[in-house]
ModelCIF file with pLDDT and N, C-alpha, C, O atoms, coordinates in Angstrom:
data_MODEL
#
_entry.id   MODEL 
#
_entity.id                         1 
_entity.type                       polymer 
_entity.pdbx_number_of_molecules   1 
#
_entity_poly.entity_id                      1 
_entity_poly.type                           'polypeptide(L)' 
_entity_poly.nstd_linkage                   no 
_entity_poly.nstd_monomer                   no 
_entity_poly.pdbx_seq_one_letter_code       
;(UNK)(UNK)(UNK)(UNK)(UNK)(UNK)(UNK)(UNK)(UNK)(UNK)(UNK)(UNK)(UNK)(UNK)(UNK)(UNK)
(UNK)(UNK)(UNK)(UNK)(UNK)(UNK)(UNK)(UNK)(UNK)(UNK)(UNK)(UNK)(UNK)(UNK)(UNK)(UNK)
(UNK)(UNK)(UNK)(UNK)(UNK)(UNK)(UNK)(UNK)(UNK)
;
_entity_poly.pdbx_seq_one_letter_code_can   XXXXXXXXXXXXXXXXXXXXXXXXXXXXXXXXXXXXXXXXX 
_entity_poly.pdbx_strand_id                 A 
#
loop_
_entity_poly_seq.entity_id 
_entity_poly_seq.num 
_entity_poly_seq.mon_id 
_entity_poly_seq.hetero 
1 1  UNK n 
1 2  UNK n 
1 3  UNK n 
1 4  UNK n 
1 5  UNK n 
1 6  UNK n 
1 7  UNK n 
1 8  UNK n 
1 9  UNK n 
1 10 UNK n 
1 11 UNK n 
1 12 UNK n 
1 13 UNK n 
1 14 UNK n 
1 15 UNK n 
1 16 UNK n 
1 17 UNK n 
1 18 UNK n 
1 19 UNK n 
1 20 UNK n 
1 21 UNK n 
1 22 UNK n 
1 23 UNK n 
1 24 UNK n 
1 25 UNK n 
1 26 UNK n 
1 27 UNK n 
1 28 UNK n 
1 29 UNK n 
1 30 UNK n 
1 31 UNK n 
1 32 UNK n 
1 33 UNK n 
1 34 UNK n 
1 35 UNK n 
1 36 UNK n 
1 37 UNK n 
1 38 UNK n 
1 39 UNK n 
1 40 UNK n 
1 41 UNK n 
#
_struct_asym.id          A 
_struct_asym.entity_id   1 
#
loop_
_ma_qa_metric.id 
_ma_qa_metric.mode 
_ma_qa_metric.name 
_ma_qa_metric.software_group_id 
_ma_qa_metric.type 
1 global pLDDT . pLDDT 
2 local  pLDDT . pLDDT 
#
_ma_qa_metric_global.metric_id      1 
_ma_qa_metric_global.metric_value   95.95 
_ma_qa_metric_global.model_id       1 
_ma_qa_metric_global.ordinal_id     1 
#
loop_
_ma_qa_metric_local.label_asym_id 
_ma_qa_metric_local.label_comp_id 
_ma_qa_metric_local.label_seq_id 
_ma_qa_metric_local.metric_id 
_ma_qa_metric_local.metric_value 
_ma_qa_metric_local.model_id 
_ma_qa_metric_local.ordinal_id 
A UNK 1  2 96.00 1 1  
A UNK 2  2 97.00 1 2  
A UNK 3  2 95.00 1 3  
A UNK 4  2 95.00 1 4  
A UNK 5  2 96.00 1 5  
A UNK 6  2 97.00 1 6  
A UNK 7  2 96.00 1 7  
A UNK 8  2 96.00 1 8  
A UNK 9  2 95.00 1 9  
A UNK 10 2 96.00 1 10 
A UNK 11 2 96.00 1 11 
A UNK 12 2 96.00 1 12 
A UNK 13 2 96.00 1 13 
A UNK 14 2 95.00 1 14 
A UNK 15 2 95.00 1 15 
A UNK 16 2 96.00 1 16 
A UNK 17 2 96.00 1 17 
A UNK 18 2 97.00 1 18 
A UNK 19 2 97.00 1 19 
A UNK 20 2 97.00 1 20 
A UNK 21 2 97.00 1 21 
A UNK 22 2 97.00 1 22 
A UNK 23 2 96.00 1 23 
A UNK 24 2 97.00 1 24 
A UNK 25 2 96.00 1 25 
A UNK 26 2 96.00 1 26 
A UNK 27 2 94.00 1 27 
A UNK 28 2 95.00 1 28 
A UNK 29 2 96.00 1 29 
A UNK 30 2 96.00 1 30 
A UNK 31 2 96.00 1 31 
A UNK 32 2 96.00 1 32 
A UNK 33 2 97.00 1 33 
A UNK 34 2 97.00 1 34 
A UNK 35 2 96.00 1 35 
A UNK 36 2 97.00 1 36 
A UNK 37 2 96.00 1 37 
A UNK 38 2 96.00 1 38 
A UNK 39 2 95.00 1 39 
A UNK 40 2 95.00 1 40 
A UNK 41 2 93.00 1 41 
#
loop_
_atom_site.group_PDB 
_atom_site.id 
_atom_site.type_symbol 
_atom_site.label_atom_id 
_atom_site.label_alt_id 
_atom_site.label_comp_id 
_atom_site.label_asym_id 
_atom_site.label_entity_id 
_atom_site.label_seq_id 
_atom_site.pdbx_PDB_ins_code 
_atom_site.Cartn_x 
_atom_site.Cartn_y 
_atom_site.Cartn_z 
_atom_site.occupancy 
_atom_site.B_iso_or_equiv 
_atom_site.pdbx_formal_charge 
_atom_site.auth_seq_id 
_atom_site.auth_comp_id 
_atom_site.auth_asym_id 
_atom_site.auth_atom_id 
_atom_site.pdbx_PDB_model_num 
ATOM 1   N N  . UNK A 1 1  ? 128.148 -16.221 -18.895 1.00 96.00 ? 1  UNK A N  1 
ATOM 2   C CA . UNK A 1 1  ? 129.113 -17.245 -18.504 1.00 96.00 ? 1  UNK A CA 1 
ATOM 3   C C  . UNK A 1 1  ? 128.460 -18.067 -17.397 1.00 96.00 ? 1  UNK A C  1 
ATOM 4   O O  . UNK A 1 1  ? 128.127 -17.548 -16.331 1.00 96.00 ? 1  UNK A O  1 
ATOM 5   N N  . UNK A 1 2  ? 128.239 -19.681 -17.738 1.00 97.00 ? 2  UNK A N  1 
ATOM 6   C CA . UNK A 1 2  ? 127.293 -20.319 -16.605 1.00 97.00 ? 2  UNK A CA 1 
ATOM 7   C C  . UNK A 1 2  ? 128.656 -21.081 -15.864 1.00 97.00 ? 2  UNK A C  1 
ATOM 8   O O  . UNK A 1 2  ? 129.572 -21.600 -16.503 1.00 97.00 ? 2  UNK A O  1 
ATOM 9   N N  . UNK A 1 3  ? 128.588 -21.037 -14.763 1.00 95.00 ? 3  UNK A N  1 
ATOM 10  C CA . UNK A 1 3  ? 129.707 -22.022 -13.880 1.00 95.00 ? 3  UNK A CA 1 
ATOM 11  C C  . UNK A 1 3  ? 128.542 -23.535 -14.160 1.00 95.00 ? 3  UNK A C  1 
ATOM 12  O O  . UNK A 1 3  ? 127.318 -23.575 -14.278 1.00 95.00 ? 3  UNK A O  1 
ATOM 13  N N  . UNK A 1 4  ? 129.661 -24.705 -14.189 1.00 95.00 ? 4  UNK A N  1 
ATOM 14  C CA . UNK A 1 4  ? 128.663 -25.945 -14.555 1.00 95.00 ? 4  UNK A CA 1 
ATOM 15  C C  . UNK A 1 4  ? 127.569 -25.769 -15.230 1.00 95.00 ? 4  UNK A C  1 
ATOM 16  O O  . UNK A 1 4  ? 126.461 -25.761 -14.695 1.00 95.00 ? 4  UNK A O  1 
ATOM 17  N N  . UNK A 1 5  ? 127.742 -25.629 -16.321 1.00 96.00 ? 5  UNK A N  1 
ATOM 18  C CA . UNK A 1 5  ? 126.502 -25.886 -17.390 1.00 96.00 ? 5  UNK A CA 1 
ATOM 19  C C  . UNK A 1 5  ? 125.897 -27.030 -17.148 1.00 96.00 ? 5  UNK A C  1 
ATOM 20  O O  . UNK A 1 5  ? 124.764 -26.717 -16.785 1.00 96.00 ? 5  UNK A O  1 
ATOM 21  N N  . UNK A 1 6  ? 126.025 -28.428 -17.139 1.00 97.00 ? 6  UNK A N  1 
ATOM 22  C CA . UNK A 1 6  ? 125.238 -29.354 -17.368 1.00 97.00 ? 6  UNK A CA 1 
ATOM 23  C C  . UNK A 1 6  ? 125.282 -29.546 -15.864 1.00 97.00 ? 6  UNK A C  1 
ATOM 24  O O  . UNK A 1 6  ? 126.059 -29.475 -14.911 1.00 97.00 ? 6  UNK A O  1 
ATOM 25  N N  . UNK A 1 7  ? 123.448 -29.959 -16.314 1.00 96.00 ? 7  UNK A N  1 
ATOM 26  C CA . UNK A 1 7  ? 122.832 -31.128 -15.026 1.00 96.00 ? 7  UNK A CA 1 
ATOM 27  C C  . UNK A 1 7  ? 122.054 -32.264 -15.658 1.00 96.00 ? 7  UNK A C  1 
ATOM 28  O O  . UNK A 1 7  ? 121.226 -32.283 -16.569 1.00 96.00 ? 7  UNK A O  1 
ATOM 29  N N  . UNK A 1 8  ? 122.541 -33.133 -14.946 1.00 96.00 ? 8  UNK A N  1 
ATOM 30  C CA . UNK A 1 8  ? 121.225 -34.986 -15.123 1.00 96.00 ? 8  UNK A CA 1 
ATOM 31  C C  . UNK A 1 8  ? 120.722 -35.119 -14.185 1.00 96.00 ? 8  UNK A C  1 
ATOM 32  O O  . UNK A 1 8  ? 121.017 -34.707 -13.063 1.00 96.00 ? 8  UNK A O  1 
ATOM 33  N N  . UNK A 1 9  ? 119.641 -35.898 -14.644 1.00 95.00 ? 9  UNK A N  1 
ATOM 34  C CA . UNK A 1 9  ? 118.491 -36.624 -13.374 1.00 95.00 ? 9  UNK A CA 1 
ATOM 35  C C  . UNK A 1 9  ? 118.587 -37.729 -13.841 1.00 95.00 ? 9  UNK A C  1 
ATOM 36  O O  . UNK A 1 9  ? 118.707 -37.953 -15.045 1.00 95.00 ? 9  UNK A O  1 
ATOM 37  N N  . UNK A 1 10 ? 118.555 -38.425 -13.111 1.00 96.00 ? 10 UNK A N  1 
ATOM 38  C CA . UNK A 1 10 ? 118.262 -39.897 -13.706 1.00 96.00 ? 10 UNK A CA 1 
ATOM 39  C C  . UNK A 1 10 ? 116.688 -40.036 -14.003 1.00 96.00 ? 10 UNK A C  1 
ATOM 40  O O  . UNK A 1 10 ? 116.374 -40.646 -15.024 1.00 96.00 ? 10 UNK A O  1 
ATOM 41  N N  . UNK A 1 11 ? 116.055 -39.706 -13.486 1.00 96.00 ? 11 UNK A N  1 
ATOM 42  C CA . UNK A 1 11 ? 114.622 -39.543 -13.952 1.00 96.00 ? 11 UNK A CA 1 
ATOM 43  C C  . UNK A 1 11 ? 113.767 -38.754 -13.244 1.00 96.00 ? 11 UNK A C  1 
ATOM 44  O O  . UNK A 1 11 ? 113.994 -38.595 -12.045 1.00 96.00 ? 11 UNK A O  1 
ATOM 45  N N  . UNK A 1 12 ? 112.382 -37.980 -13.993 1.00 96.00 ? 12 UNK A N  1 
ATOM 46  C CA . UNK A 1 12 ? 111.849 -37.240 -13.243 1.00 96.00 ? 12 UNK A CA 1 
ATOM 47  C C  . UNK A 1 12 ? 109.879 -38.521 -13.691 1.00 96.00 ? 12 UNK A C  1 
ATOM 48  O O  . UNK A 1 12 ? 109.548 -39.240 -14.634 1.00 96.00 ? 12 UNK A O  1 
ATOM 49  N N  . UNK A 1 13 ? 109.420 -38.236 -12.790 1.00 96.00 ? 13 UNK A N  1 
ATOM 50  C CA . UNK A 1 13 ? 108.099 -38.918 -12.621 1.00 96.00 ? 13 UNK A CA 1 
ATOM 51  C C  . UNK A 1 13 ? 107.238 -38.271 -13.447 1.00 96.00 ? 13 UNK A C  1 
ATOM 52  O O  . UNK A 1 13 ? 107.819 -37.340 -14.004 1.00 96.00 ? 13 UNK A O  1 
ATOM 53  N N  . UNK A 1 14 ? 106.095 -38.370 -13.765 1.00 95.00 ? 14 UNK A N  1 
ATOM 54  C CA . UNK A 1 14 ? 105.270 -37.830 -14.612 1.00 95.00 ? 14 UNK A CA 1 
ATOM 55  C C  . UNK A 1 14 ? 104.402 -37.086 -13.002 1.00 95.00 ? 14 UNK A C  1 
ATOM 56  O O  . UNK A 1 14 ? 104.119 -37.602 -11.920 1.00 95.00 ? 14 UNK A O  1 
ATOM 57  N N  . UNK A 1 15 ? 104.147 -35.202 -13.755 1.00 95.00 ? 15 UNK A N  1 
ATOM 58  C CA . UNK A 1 15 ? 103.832 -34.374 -12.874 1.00 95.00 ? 15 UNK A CA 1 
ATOM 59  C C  . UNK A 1 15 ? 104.622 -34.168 -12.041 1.00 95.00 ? 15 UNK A C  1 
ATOM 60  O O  . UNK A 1 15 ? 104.227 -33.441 -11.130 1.00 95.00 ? 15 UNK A O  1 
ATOM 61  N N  . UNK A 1 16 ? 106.093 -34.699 -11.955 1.00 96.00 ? 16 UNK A N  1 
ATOM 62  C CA . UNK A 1 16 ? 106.960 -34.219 -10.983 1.00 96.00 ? 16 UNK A CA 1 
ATOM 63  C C  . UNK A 1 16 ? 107.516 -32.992 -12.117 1.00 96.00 ? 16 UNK A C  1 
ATOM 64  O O  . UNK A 1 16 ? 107.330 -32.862 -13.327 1.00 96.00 ? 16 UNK A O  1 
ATOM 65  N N  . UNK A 1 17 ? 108.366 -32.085 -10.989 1.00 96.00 ? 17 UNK A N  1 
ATOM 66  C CA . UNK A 1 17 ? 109.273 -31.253 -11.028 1.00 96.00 ? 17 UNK A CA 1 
ATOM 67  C C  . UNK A 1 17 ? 110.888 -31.048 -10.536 1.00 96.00 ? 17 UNK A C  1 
ATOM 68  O O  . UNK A 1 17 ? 111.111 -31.311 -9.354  1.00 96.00 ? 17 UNK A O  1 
ATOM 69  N N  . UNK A 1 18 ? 112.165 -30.536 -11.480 1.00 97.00 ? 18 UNK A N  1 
ATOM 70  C CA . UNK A 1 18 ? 113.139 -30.660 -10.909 1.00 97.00 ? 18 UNK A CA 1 
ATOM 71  C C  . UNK A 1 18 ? 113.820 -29.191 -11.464 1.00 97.00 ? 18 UNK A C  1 
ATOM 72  O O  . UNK A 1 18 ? 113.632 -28.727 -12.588 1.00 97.00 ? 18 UNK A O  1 
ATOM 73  N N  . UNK A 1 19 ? 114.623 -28.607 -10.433 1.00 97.00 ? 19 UNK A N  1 
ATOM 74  C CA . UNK A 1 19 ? 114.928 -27.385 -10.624 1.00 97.00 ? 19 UNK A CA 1 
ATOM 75  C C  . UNK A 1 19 ? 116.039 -27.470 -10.067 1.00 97.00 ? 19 UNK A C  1 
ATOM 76  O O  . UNK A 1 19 ? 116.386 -27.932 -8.980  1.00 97.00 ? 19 UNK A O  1 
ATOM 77  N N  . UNK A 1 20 ? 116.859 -26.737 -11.330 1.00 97.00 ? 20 UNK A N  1 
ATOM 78  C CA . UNK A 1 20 ? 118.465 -26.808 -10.930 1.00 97.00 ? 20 UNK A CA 1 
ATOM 79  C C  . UNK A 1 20 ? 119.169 -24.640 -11.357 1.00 97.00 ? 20 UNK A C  1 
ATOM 80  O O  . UNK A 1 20 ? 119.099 -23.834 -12.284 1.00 97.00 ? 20 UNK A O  1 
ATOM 81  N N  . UNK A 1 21 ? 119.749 -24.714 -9.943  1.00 97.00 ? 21 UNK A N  1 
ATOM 82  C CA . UNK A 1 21 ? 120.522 -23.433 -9.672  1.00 97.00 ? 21 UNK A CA 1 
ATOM 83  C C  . UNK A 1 21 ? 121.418 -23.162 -10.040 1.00 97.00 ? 21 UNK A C  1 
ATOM 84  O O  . UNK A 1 21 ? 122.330 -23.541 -9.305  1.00 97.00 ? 21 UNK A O  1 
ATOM 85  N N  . UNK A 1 22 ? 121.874 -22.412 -11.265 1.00 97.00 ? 22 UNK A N  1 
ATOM 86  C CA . UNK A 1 22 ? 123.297 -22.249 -12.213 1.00 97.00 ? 22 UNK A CA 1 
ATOM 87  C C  . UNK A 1 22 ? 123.534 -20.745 -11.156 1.00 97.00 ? 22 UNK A C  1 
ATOM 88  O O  . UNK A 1 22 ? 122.820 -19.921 -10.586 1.00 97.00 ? 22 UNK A O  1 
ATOM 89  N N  . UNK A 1 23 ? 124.992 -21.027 -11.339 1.00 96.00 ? 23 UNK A N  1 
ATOM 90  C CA . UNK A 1 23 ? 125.333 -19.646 -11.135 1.00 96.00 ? 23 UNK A CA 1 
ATOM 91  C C  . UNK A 1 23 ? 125.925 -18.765 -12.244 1.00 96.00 ? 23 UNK A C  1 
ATOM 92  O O  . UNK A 1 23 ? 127.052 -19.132 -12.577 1.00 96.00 ? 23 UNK A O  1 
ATOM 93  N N  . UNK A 1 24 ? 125.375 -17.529 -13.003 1.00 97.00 ? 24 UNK A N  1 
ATOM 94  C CA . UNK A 1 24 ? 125.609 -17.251 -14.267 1.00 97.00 ? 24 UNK A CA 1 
ATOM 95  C C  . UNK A 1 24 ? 125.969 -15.652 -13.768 1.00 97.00 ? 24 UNK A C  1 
ATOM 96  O O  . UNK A 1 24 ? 125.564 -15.052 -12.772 1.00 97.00 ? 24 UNK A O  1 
ATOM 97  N N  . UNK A 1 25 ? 126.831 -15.232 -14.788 1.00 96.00 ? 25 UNK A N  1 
ATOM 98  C CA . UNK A 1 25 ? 127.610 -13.852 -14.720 1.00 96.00 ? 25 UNK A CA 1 
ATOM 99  C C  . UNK A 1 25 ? 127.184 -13.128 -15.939 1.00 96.00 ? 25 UNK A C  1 
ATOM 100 O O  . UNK A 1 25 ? 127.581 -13.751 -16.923 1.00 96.00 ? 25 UNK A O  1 
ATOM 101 N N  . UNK A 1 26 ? 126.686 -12.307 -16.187 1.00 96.00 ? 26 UNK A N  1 
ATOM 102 C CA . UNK A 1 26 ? 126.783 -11.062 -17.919 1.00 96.00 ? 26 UNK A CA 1 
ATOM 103 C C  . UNK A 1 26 ? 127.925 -9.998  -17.498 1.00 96.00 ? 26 UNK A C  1 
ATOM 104 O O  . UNK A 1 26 ? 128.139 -9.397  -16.445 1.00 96.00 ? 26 UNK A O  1 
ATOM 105 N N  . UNK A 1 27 ? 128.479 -10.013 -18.581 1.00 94.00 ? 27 UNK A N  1 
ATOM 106 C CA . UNK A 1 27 ? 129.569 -9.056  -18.905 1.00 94.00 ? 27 UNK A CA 1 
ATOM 107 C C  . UNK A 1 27 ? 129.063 -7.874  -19.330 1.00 94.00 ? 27 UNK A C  1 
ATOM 108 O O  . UNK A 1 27 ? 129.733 -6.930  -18.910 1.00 94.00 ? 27 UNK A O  1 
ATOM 109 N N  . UNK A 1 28 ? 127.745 -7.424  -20.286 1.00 95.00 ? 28 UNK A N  1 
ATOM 110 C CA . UNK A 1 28 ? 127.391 -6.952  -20.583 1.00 95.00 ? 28 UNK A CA 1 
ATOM 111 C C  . UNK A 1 28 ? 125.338 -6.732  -20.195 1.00 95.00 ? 28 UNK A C  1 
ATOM 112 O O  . UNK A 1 28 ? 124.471 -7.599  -20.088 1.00 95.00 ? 28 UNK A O  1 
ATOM 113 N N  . UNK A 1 29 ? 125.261 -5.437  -20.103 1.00 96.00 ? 29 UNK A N  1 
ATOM 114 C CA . UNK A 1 29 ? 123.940 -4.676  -19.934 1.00 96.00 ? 29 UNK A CA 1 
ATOM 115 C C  . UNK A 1 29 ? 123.324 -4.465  -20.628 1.00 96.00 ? 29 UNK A C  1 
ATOM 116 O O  . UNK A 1 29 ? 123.693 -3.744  -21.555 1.00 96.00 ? 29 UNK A O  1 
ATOM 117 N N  . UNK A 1 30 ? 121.528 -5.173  -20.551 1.00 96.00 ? 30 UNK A N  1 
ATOM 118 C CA . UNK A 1 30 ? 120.697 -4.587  -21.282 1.00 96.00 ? 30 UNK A CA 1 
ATOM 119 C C  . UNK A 1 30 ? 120.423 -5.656  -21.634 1.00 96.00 ? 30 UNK A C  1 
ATOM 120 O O  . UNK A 1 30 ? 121.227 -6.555  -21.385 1.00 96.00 ? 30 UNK A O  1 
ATOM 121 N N  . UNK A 1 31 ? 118.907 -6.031  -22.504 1.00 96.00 ? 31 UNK A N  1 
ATOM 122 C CA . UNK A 1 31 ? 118.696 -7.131  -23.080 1.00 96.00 ? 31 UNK A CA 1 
ATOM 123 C C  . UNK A 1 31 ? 119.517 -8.091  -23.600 1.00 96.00 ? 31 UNK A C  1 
ATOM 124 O O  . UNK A 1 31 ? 120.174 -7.951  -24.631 1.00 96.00 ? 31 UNK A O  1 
ATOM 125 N N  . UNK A 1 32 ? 119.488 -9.296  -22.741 1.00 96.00 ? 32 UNK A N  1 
ATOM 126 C CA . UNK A 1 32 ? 120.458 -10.747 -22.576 1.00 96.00 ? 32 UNK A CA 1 
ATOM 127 C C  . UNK A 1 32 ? 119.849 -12.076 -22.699 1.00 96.00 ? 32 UNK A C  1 
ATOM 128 O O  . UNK A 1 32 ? 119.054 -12.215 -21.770 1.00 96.00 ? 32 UNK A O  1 
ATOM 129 N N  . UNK A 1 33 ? 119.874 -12.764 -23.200 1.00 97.00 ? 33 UNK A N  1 
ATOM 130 C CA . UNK A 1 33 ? 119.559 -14.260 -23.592 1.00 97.00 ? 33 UNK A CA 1 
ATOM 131 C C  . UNK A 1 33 ? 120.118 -15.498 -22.701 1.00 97.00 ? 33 UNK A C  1 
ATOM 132 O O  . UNK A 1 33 ? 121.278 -15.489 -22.288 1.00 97.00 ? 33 UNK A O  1 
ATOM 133 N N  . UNK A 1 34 ? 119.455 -16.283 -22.501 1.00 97.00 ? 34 UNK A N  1 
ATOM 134 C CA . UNK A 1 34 ? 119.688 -17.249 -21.485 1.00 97.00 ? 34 UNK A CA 1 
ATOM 135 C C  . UNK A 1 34 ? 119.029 -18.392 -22.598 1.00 97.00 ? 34 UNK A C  1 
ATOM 136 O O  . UNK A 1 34 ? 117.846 -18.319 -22.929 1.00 97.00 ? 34 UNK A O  1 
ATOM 137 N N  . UNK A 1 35 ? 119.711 -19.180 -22.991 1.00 96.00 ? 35 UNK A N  1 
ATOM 138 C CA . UNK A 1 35 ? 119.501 -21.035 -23.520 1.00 96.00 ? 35 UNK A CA 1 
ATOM 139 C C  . UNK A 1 35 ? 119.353 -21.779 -22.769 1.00 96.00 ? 35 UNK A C  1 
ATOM 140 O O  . UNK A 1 35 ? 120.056 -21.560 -21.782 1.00 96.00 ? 35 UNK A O  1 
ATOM 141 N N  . UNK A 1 36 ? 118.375 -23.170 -22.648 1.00 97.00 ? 36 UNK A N  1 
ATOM 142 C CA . UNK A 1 36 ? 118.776 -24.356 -21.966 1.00 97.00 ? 36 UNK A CA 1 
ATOM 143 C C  . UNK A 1 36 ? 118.011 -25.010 -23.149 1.00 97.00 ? 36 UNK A C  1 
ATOM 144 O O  . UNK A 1 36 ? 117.128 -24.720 -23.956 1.00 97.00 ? 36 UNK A O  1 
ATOM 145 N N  . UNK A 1 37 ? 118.931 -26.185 -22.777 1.00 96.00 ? 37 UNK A N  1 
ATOM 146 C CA . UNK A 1 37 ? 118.448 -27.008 -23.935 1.00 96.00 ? 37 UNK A CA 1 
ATOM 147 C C  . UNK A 1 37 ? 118.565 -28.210 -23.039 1.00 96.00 ? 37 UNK A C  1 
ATOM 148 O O  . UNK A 1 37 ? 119.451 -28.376 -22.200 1.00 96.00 ? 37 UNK A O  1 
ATOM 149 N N  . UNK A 1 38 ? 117.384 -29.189 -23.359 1.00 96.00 ? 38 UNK A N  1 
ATOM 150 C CA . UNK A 1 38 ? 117.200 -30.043 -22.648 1.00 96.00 ? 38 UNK A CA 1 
ATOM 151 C C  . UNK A 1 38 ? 117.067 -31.413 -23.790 1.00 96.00 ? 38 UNK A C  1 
ATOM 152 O O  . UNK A 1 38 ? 116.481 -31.333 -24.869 1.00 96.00 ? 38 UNK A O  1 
ATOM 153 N N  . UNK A 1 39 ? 117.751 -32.643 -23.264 1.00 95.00 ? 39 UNK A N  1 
ATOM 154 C CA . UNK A 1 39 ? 117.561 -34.037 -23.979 1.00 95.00 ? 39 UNK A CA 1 
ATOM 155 C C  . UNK A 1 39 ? 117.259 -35.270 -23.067 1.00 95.00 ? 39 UNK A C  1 
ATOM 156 O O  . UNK A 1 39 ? 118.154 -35.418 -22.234 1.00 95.00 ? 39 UNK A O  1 
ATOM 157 N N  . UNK A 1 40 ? 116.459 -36.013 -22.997 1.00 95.00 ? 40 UNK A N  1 
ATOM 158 C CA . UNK A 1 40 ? 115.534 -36.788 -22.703 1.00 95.00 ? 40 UNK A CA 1 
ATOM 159 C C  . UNK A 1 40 ? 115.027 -38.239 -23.005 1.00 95.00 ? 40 UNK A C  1 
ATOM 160 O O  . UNK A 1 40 ? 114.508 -37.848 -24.050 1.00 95.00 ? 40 UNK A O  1 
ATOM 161 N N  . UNK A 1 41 ? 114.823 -39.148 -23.000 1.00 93.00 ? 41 UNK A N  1 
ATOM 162 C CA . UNK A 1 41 ? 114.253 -40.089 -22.965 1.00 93.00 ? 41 UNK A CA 1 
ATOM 163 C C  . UNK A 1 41 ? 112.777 -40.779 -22.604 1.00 93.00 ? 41 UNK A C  1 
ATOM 164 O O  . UNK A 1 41 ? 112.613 -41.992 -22.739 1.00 93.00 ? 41 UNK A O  1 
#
């Protein structure tokens, strides 16, 4: 369960970096999966 799933940048530079802090909960133990899916321009 992610609190605020989505983040935008308005743009990132070429060789830049941007890192965004979800706060996420599992209900359940033991091997768990994490998605991001990213769309772009």
């Amino acid at each position: 369960a992610v609190e605020n799933a989505e983040r935008v940048s308005a743009s990132i530079q070429s060789g830049a970096q941007v890192t965004n802090t979800y706060q996420v909960t599992f209900d359940e133990t033991g091997e768990q999966t994490l998605g991001a899916t990213l769309t772009y321009k």
